[in-house]
C-alpha atoms as a PDB file:
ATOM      1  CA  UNK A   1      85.325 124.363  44.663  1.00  0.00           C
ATOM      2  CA  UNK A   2      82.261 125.903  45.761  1.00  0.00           C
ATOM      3  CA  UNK A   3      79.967 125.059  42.942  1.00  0.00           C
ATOM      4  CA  UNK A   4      81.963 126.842  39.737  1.00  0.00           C
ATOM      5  CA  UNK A   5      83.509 129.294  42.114  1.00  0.00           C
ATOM      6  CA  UNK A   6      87.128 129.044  41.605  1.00  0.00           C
ATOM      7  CA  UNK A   7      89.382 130.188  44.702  1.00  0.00           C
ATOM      8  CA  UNK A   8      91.311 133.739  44.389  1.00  0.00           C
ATOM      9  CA  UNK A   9      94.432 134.100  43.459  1.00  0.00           C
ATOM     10  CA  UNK A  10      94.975 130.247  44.221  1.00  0.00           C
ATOM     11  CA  UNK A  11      96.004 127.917  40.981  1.00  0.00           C
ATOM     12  CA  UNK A  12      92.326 125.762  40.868  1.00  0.00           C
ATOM     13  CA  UNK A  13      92.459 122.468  38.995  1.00  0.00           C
ATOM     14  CA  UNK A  14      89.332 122.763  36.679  1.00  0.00           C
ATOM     15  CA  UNK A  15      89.503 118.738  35.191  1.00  0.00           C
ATOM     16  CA  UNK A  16      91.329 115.437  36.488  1.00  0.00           C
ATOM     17  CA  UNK A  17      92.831 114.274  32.905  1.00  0.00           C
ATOM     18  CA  UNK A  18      93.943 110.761  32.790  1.00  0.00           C
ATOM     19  CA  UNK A  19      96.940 109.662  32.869  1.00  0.00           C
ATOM     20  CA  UNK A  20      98.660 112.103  34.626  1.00  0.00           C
ATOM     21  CA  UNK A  21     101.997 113.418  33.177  1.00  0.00           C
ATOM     22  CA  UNK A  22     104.490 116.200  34.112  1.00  0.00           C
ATOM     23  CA  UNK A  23     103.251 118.888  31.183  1.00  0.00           C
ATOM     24  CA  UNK A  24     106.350 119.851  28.278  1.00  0.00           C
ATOM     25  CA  UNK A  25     104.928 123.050  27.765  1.00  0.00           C
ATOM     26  CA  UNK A  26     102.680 125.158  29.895  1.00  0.00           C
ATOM     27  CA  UNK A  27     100.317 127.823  27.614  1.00  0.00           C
ATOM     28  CA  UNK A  28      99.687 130.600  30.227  1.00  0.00           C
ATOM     29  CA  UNK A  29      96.259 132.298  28.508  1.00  0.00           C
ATOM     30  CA  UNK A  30      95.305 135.648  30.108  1.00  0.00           C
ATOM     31  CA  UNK A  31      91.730 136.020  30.156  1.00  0.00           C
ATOM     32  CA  UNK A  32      89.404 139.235  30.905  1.00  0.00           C
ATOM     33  CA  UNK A  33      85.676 138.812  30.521  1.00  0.00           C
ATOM     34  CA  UNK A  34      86.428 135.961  27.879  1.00  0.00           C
ATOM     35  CA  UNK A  35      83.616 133.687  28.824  1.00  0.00           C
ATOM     36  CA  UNK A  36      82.319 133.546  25.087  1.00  0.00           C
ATOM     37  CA  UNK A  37      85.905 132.581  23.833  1.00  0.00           C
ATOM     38  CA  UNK A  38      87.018 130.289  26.733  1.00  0.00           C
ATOM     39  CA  UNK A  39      84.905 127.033  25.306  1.00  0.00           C
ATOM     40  CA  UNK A  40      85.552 127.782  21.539  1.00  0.00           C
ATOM     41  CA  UNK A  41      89.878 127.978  22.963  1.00  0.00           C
ATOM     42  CA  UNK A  42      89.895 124.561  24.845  1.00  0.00           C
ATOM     43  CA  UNK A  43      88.113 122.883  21.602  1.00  0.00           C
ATOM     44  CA  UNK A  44      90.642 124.329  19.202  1.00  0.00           C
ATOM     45  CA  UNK A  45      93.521 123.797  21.768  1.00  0.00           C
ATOM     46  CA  UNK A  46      93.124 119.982  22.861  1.00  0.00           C
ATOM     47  CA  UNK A  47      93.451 118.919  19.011  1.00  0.00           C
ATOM     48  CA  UNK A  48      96.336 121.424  18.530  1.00  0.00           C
ATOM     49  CA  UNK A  49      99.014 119.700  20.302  1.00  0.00           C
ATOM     50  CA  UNK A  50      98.534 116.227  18.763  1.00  0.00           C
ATOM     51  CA  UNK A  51      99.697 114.597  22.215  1.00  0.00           C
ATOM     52  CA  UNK A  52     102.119 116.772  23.696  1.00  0.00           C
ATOM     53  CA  UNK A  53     101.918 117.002  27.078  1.00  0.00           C
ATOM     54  CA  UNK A  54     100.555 120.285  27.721  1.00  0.00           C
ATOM     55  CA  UNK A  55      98.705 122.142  30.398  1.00  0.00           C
ATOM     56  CA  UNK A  56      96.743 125.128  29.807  1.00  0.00           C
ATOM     57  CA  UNK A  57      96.751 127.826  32.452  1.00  0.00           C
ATOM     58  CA  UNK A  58      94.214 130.555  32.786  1.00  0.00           C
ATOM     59  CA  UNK A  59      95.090 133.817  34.689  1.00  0.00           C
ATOM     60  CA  UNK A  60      91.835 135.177  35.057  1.00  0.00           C
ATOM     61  CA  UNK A  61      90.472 138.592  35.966  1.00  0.00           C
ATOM     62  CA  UNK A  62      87.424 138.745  34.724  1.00  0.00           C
ATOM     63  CA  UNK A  63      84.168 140.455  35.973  1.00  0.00           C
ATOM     64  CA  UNK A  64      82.048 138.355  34.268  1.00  0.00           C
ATOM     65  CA  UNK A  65      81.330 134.527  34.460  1.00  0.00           C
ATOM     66  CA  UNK A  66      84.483 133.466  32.604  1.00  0.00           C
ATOM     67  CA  UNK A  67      85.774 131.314  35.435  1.00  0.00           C
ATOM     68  CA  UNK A  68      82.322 129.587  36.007  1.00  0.00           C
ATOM     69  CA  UNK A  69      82.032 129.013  32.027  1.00  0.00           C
ATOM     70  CA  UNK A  70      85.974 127.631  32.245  1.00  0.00           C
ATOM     71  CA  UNK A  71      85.019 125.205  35.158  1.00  0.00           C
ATOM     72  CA  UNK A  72      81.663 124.636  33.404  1.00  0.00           C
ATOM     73  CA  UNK A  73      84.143 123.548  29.953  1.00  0.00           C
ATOM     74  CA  UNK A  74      86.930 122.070  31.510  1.00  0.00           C
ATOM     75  CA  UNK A  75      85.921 118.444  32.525  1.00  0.00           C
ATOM     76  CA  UNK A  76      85.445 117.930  28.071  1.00  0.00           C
ATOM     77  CA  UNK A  77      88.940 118.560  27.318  1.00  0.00           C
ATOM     78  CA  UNK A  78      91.748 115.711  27.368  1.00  0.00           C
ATOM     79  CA  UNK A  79      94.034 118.447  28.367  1.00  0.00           C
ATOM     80  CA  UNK A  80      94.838 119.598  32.453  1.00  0.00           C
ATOM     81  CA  UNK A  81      92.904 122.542  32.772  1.00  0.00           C
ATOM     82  CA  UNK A  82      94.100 125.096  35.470  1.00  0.00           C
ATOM     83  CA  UNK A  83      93.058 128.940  36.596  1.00  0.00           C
ATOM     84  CA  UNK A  84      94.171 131.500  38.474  1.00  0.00           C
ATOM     85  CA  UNK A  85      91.200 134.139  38.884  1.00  0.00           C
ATOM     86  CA  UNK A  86      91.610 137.579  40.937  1.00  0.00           C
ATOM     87  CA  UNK A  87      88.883 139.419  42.469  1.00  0.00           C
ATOM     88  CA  UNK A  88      89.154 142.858  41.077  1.00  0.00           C
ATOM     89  CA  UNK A  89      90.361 144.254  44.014  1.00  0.00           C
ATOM     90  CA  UNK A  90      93.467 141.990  43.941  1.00  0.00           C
ATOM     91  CA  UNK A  91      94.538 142.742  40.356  1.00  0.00           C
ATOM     92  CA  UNK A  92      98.116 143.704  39.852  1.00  0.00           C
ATOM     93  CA  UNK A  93     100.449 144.513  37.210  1.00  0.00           C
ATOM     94  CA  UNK A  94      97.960 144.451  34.368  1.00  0.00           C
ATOM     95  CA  UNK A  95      98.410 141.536  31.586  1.00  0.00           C
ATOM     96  CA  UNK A  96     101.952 141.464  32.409  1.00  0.00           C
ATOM     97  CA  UNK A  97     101.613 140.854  35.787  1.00  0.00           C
ATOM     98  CA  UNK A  98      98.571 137.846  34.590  1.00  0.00           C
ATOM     99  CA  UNK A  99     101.598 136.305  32.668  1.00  0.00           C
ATOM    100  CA  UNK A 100     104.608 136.437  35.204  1.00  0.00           C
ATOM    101  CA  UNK A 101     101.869 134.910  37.733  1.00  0.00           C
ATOM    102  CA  UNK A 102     101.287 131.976  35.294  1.00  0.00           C
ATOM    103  CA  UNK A 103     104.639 131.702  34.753  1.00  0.00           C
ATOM    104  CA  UNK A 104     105.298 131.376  38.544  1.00  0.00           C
ATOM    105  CA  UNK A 105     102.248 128.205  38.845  1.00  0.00           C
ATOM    106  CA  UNK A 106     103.395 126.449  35.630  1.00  0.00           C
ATOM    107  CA  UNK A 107     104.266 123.057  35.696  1.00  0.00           C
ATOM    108  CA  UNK A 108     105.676 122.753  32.256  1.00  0.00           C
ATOM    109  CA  UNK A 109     109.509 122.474  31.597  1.00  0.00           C
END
């Protein structure tokens, strides 16, 4: 990544958790202009699951600095960290369409 840029429409790794392990569940979290919420989320997530394997997966398609604050957050949390942001221009489908394109880069069973 180019500083916190993350790549359009490309699935960006946002944090290299140790060890790594096929996730059981994939959370798919559509964000818009969340950059506020995004750090309070992966605090209150990563204690959540109690050691389930779980990825969280941003679809992003925000205007605002919510990818930057995600990459910026990401490296804390014990949990893989993933995003998907579109440039406005390349937004499709509305929320439903930010959930069936996480649902198409999950890795969780």
């Amino acid at each position: 990544m180019d500083g916190n840029r993350i790549p359009r429409t490309e699935c960006a790794e946002l944090n290299d958790p140790r060890p790594l392990v096929r996730p059981r569940l994939a959370l798919v979290i559509p964000t818009r202009n969340e950059r506020e919420a995004v750090p309070l989320l992966l605090r209150a997530l990563e204690p959540a699951f109690g050691g389930l394997p779980v990825e969280i997966l941003f679809v992003d398609d925000s205007d605002d600095d919510t990818p930057a604050t995600a990459a910026r957050h990401a490296p804390d949390c014990r949990l893989p960290v993933r995003m998907i942001h579109h440039e406005s221009g390349a937004r499709e489908g509305g929320l439903a369409g930010a959930v069936l394109a996480g649902a198409r880069h999950a890795r969780g069973e």
